[in-house]
N, C-alpha and C. Protein backbone atom coordinates (compact mmCIF):
# COMPACT_ATOMS: atom_id res chain seq x y z
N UNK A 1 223.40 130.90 122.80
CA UNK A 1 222.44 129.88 122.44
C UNK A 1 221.28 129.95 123.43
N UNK A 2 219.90 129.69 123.04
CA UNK A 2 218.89 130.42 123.96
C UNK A 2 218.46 128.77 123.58
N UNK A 3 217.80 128.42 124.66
CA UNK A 3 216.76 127.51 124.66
C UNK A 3 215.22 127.86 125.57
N UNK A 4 214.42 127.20 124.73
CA UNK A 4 212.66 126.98 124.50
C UNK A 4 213.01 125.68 125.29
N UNK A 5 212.22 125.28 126.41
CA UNK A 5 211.95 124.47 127.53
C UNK A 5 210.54 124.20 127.19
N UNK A 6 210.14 122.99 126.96
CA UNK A 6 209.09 122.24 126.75
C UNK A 6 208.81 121.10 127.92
N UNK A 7 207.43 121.20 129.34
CA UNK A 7 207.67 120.33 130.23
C UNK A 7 206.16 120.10 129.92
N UNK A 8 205.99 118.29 129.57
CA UNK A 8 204.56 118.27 129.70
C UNK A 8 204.23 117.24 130.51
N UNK A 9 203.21 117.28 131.56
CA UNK A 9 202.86 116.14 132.17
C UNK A 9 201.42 115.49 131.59
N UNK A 10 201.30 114.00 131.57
CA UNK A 10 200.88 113.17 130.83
C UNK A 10 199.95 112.38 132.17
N UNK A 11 198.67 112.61 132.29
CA UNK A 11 198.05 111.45 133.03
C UNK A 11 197.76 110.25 132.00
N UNK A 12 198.35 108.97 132.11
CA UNK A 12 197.94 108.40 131.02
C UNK A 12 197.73 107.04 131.92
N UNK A 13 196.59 106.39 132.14
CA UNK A 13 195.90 105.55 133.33
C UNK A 13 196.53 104.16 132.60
N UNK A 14 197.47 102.99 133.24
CA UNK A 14 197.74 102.03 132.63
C UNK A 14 199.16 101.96 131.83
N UNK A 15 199.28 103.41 131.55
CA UNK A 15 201.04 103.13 130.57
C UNK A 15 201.83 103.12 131.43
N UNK A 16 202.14 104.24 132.73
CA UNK A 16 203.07 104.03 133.84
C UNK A 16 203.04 103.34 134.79
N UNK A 17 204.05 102.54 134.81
CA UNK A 17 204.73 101.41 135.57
C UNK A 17 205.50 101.54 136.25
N UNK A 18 204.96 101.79 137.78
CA UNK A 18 206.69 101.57 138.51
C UNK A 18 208.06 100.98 138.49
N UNK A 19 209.00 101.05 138.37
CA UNK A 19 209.96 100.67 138.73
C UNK A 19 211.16 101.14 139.36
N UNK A 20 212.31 100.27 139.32
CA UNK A 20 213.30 100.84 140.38
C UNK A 20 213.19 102.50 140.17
N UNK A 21 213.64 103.24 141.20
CA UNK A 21 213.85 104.49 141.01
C UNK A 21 215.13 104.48 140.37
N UNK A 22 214.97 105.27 139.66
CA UNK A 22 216.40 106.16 138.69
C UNK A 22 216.82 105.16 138.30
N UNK A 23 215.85 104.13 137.10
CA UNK A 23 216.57 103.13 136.21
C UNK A 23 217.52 104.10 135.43
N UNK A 24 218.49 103.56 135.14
CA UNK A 24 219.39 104.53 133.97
C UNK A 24 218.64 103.48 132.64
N UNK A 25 218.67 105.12 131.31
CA UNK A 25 217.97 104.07 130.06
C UNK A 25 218.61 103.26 129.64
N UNK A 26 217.73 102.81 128.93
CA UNK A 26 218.29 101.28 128.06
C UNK A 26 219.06 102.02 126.96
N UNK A 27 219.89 101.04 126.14
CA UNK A 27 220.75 101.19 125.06
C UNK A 27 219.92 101.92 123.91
N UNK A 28 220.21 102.98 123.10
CA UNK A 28 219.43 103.09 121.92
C UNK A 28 219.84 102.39 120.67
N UNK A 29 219.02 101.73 120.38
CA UNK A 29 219.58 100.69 119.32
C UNK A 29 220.13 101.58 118.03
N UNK A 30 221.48 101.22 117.60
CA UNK A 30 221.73 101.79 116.55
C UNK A 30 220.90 101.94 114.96
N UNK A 31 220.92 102.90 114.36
CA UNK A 31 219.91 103.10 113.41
C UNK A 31 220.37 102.16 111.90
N UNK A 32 221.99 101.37 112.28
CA UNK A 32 222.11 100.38 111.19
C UNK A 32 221.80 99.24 111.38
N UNK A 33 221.22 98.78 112.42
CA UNK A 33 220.76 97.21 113.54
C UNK A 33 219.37 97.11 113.22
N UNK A 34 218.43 97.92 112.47
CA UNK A 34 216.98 97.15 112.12
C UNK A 34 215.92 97.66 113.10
N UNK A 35 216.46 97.54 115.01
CA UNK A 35 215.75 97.88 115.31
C UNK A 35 215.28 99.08 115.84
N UNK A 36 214.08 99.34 116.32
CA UNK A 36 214.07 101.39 116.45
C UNK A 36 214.63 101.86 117.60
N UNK A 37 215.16 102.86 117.90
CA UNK A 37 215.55 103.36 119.11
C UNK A 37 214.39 103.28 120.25
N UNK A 38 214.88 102.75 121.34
CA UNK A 38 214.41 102.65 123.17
C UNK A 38 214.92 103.69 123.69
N UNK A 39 214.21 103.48 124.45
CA UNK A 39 214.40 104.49 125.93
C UNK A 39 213.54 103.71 127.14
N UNK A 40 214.79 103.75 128.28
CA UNK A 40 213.60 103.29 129.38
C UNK A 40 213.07 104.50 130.29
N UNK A 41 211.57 104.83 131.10
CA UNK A 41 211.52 105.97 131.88
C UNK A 41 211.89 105.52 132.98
N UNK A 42 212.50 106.91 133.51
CA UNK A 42 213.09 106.48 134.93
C UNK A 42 211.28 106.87 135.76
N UNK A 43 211.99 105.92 136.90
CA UNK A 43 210.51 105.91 137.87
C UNK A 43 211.20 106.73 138.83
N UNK A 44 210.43 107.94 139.31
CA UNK A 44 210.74 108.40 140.53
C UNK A 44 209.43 108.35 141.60
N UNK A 45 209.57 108.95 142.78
CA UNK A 45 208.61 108.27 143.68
C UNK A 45 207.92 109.81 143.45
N UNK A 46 208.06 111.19 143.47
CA UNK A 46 207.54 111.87 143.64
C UNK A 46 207.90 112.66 142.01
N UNK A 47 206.94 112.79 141.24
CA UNK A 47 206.88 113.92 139.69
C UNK A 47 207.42 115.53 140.13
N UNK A 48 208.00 115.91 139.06
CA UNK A 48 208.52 117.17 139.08
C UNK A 48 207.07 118.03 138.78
N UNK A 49 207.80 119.37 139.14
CA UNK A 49 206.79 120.71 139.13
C UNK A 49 206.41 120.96 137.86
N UNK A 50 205.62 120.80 137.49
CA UNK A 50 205.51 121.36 135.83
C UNK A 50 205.40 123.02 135.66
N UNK A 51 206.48 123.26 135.61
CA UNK A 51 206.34 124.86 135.73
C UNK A 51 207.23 125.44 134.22
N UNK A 52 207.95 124.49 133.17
CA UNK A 52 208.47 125.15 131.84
C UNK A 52 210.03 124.93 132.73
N UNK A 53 210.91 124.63 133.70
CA UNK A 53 211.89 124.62 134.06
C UNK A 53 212.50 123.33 134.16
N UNK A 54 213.58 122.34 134.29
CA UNK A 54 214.32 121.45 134.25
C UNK A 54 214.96 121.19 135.64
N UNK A 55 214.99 122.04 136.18
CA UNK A 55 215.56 122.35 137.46
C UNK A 55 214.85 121.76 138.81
N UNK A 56 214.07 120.89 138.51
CA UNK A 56 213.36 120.34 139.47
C UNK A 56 214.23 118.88 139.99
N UNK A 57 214.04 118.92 141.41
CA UNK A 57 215.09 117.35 141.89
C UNK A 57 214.56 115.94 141.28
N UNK A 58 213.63 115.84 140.45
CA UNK A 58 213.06 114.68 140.34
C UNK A 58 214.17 114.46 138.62
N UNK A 59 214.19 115.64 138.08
CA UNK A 59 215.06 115.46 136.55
C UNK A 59 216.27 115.19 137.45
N UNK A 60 217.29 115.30 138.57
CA UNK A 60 218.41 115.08 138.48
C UNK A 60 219.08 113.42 138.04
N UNK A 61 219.97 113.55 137.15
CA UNK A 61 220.29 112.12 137.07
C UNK A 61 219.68 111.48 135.91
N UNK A 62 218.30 112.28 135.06
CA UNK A 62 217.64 111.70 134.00
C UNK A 62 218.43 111.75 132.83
N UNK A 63 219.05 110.76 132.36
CA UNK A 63 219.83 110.88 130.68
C UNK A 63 219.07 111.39 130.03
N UNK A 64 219.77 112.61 129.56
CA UNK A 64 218.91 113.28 128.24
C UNK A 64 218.77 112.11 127.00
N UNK A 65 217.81 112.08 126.21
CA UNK A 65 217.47 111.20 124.92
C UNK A 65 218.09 112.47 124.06
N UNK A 66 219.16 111.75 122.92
CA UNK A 66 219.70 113.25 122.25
C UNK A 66 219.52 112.08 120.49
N UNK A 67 220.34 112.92 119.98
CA UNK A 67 220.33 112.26 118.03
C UNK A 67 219.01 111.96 117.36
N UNK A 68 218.58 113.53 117.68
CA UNK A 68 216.83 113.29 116.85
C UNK A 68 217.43 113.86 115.11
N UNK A 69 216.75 113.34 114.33
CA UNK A 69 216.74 113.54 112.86
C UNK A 69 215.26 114.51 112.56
N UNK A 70 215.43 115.41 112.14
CA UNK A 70 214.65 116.28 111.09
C UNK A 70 213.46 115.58 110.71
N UNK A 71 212.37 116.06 110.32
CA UNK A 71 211.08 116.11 109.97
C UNK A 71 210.90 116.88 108.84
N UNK A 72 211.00 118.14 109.12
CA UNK A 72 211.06 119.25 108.25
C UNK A 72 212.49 120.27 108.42
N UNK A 73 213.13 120.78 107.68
CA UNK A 73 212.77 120.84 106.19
C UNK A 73 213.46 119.55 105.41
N UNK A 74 214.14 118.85 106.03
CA UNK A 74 215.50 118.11 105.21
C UNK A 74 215.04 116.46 106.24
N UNK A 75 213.68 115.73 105.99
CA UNK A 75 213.43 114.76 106.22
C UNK A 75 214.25 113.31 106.45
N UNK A 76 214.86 113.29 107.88
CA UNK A 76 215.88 112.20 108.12
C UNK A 76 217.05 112.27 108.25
N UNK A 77 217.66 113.82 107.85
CA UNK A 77 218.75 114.32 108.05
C UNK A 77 218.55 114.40 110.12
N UNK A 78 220.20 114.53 110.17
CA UNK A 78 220.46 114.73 111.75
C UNK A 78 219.68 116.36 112.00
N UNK A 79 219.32 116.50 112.70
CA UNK A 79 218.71 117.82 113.39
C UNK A 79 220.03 118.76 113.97
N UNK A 80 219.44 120.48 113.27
CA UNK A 80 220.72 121.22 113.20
C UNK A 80 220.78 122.09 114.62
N UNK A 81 219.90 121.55 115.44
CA UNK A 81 219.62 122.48 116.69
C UNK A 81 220.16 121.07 117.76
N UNK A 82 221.01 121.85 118.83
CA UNK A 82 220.81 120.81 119.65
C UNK A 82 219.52 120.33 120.60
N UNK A 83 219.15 119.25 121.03
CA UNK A 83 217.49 118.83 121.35
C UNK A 83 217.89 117.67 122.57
N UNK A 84 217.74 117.91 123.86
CA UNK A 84 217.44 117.07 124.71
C UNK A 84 216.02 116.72 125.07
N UNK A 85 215.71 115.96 125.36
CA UNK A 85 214.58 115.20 126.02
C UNK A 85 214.64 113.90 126.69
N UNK A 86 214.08 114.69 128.03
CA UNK A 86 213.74 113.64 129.52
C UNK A 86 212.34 112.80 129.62
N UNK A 87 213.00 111.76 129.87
CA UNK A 87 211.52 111.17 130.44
C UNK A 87 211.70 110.57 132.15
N UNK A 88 210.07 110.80 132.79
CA UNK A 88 210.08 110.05 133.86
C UNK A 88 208.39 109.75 134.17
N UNK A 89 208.68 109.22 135.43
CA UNK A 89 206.64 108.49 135.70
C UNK A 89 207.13 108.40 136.92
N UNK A 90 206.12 109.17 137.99
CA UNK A 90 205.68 108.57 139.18
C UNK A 90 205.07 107.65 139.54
N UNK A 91 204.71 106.68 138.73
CA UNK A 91 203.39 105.94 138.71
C UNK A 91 202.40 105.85 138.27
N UNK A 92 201.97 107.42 138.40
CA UNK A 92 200.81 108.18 137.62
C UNK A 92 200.46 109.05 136.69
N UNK A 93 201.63 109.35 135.99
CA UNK A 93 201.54 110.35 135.38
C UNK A 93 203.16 110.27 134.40
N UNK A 94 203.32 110.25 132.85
CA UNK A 94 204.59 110.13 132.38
C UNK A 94 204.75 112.10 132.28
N UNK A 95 206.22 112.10 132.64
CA UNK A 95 206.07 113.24 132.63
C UNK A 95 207.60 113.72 131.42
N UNK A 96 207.29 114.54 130.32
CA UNK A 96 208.48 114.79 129.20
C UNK A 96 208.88 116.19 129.21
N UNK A 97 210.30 116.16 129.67
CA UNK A 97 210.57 117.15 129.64
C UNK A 97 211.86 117.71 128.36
N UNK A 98 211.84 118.56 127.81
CA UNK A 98 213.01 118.85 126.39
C UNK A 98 213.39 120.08 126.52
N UNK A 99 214.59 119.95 126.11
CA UNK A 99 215.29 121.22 125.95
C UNK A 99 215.61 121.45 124.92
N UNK A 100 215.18 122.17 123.89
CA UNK A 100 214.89 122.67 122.72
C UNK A 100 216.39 124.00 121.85
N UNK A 101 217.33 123.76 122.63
CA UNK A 101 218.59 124.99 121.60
C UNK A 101 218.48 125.80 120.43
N UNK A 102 218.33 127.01 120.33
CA UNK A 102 218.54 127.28 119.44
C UNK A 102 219.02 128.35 119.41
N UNK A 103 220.05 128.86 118.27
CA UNK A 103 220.96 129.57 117.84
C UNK A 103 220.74 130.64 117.74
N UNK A 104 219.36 130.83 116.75
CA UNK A 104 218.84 132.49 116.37
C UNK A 104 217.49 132.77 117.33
N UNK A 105 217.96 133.28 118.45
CA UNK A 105 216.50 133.39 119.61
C UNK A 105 215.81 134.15 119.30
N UNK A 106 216.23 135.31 118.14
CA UNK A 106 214.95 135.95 117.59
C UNK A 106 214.03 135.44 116.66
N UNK A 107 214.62 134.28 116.07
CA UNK A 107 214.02 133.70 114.43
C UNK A 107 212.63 132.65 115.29
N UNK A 108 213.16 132.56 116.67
CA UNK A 108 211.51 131.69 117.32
C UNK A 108 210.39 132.33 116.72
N UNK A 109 209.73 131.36 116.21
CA UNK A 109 208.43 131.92 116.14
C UNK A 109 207.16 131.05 117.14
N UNK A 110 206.73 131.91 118.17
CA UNK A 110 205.61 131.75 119.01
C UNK A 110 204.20 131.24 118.66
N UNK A 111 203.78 131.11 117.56
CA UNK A 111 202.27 131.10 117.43
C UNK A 111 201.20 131.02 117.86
N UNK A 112 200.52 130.83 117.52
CA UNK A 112 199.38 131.15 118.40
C UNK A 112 198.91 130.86 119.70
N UNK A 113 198.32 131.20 120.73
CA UNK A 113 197.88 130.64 121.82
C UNK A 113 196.84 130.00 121.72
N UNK A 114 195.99 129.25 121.48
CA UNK A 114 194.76 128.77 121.16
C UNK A 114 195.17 127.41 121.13
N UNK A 115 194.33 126.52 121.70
CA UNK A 115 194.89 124.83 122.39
C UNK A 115 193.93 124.53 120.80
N UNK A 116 195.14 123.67 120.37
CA UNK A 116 194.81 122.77 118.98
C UNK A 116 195.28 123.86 118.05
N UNK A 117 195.83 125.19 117.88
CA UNK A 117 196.01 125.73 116.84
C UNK A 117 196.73 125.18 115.62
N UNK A 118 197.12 125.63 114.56
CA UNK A 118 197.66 124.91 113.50
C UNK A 118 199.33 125.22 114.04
N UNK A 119 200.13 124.03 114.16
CA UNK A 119 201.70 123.85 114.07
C UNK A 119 202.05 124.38 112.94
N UNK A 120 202.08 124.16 112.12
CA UNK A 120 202.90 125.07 110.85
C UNK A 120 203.28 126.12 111.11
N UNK A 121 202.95 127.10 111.69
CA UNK A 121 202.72 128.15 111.60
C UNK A 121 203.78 128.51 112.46
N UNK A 122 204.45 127.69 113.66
CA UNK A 122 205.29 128.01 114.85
C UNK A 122 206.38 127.51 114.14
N UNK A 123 207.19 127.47 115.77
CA UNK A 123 208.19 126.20 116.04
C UNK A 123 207.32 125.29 116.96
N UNK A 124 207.74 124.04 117.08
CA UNK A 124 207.24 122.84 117.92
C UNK A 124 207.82 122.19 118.38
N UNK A 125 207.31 121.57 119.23
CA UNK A 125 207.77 120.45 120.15
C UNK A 125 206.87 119.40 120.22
N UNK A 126 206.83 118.17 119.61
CA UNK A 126 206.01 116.71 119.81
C UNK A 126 206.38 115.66 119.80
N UNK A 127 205.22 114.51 120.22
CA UNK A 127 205.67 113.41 120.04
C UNK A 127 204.18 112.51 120.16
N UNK A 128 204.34 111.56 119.78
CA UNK A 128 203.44 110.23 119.21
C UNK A 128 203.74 109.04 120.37
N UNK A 129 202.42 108.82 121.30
CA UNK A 129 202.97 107.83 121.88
C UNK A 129 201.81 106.48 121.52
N UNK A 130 202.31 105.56 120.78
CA UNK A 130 202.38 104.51 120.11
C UNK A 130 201.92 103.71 121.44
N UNK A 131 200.39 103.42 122.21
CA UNK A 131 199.98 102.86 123.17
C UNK A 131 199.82 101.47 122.85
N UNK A 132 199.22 101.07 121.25
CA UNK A 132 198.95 100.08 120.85
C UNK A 132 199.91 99.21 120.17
N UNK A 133 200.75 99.66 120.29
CA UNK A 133 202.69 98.82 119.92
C UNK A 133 201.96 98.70 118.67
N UNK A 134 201.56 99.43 117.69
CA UNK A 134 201.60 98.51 116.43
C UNK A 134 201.58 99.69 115.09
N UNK A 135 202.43 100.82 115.91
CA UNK A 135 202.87 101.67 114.70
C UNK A 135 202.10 102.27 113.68
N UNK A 136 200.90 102.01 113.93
CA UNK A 136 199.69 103.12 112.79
C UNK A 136 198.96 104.20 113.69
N UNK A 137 198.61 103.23 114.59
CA UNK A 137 197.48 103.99 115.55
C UNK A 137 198.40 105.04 116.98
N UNK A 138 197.75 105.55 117.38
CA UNK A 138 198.50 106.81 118.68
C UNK A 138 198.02 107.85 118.64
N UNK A 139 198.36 108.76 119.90
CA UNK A 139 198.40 109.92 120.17
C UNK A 139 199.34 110.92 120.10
N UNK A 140 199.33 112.04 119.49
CA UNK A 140 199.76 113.00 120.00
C UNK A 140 199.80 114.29 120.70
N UNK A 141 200.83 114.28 120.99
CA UNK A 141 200.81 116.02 121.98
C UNK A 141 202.05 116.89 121.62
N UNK A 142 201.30 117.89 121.40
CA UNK A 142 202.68 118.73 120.58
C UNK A 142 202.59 119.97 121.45
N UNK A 143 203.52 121.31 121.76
CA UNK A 143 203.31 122.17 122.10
C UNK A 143 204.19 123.72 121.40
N UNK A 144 204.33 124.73 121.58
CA UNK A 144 204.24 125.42 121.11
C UNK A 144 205.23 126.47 122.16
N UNK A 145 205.82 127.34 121.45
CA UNK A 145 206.39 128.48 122.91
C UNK A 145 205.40 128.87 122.88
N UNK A 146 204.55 129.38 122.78
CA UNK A 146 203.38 130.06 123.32
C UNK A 146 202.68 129.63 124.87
N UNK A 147 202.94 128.05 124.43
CA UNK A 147 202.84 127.07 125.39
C UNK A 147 201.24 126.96 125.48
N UNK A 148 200.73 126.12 123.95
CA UNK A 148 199.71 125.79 123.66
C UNK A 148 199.92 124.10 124.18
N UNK A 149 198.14 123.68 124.19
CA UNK A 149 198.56 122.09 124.04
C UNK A 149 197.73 121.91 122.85
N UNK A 150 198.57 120.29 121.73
CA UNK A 150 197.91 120.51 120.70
C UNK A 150 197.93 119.23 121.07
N UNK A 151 196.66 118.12 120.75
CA UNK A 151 196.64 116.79 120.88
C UNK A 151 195.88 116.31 119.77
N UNK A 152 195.79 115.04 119.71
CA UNK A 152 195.01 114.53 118.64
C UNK A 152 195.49 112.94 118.98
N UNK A 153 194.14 112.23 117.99
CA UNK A 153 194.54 110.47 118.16
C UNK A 153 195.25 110.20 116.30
N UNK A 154 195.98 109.72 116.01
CA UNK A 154 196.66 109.30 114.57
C UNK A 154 195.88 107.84 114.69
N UNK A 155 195.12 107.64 113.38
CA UNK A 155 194.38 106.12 113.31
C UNK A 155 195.03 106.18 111.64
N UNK A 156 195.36 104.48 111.57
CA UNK A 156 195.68 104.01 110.20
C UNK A 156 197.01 104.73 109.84
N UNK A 157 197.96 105.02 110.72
CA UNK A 157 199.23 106.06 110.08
C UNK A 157 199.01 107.33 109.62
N UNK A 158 198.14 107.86 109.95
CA UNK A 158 197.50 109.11 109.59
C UNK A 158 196.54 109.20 108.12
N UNK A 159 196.54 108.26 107.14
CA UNK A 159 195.96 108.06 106.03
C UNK A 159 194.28 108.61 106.32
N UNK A 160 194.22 108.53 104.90
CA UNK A 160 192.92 109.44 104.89
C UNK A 160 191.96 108.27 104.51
N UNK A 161 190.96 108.41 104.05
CA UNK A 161 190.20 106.97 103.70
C UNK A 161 188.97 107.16 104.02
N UNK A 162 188.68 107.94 105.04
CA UNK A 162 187.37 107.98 105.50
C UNK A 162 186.24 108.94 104.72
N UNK A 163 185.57 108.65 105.55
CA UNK A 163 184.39 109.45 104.58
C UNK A 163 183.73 110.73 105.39
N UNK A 164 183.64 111.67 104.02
CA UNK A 164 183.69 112.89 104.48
C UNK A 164 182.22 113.23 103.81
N UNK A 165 181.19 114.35 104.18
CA UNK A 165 180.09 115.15 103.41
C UNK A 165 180.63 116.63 102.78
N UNK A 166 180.42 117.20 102.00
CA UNK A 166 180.50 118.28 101.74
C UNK A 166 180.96 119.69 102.68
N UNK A 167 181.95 120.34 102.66
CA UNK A 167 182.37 121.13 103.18
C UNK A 167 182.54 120.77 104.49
N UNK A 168 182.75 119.53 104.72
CA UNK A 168 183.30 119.15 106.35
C UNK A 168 184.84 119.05 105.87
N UNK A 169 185.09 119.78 107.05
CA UNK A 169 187.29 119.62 106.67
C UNK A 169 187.77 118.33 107.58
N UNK A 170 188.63 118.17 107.26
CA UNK A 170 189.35 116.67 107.70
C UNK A 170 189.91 117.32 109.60
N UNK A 171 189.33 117.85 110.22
CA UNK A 171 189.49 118.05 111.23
C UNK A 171 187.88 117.52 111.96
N UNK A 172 186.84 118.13 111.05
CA UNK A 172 185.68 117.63 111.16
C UNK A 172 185.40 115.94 111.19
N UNK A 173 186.22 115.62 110.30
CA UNK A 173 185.84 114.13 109.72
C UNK A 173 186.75 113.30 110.80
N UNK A 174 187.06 114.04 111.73
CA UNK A 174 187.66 113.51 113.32
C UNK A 174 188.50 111.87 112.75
N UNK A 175 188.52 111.38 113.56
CA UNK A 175 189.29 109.77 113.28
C UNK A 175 188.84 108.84 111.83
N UNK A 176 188.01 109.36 111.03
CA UNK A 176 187.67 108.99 109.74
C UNK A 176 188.48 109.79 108.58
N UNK A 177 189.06 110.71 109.33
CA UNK A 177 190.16 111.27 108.56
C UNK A 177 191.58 110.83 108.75
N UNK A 178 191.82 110.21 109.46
CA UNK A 178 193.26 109.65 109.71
C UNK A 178 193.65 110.20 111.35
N UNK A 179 193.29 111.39 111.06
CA UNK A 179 193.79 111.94 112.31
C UNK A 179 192.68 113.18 112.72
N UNK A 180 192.46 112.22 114.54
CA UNK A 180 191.54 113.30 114.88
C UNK A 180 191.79 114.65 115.93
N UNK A 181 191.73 115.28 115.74
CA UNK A 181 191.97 116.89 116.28
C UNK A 181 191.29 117.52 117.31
N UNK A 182 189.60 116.04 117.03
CA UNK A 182 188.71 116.50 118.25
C UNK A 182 188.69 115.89 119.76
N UNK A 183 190.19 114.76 119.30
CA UNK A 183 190.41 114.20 120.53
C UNK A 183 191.02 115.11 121.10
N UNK A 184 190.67 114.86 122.94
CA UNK A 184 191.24 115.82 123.62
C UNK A 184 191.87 115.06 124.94
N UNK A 185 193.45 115.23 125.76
CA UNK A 185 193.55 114.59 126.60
C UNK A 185 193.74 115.53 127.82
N UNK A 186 193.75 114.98 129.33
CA UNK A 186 193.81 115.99 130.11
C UNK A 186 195.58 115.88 130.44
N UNK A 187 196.07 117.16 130.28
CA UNK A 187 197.31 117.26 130.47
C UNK A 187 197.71 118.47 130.59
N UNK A 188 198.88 118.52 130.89
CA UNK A 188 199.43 119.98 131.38
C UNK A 188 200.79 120.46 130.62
N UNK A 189 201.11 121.77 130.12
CA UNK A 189 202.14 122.03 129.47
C UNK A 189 202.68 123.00 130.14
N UNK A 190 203.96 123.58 130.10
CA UNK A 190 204.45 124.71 130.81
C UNK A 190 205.90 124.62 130.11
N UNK A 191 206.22 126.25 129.52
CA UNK A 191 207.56 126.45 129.20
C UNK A 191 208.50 127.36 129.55
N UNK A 192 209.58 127.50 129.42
CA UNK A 192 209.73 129.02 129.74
C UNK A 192 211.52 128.44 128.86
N UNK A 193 211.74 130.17 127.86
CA UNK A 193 212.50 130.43 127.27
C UNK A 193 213.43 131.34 128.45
């Protein structure tokens, strides 16, 4: 079993909050209880190396977040790869780290290197962080073995609505398209298979 290591660090001014060092997480609420799964980040005093490795002293002790469900191809089904993912914050910076399993290490597909390239095209690693607690609006950051960064802001749940001119593509039509592509955040990715 080969795993794709996905480590991204996140300056995000205002979301990280100190607290005790090495909170252990909160309960994940069961998916028949209504409400959505938590996670708390552990606070450490000093952020790990962002170098694509796990092996840094700041992950020791971080509960992996595990029981992710499918996206694609089989929407909501349990996920057939095993998938850890860490979280932590120095204060300044949330930093996510995942460990990505998979079975057939040749069937990875790498895609492109080019920051914002099209995901389809790979395998991935992302996530949506929901700043405005209110489930339409957010960011994402996705990455790539290639170890691209792909970001963007999601406005209105990604819906389309906005208004477009002639031969502008919905990457053009930035946050009037649902989702903009021309947002860009400063952050750092690093992987290593």
């Amino acid at each position: 079993m080969v795993r794709f290591i996905a480590l991204a660090s996140l300056v995000v001014a205002g979301l990280c909050r100190p607290a005790a060092a090495q909170s252990p997480p909160a309960n994940r609420a069961r998916p028949d209880s209504g409400k959505p799964p938590s996670v708390a980040i552990v606070a450490v005093a000093r952020g790990p190396v962002v170098d694509g490795r796990l092996d840094d002293e700041a992950w020791a002790g971080v509960a992996p977040i595990s029981g992710f469900t499918q996206r694609e191809p089989r929407e909501g089904q349990p996920a057939t790869e095993r998938t850890e993912v860490r979280l932590l914050s120095d204060g300044r910076a949330l930093y996510v780290g995942a460990w990505l399993f998979d079975r057939g290490a040749g069937e990875i597909v790498r895609g492109e290197k080019v920051r914002d390239a099209t995901l389809t095209n790979s395998d991935y690693f992302g996530f949506i962080l929901d700043t405005y607690l209110d489930r339409q609006n957010g960011f994402v950051f996705s990455t790539t073995p290639a170890g691209i960064e792909y970001d963007g802001q999601v406005v209105k749940e990604g819906e389309g609505g906005g208004v477009t001119t002639a031969a502008q593509s919905r990457t053009l039509a930035g946050a009037m398209g649902g989702f903009n592509l021309n947002w860009d955040a400063t952050w750092q990715v690093a992987n290593h298979r």
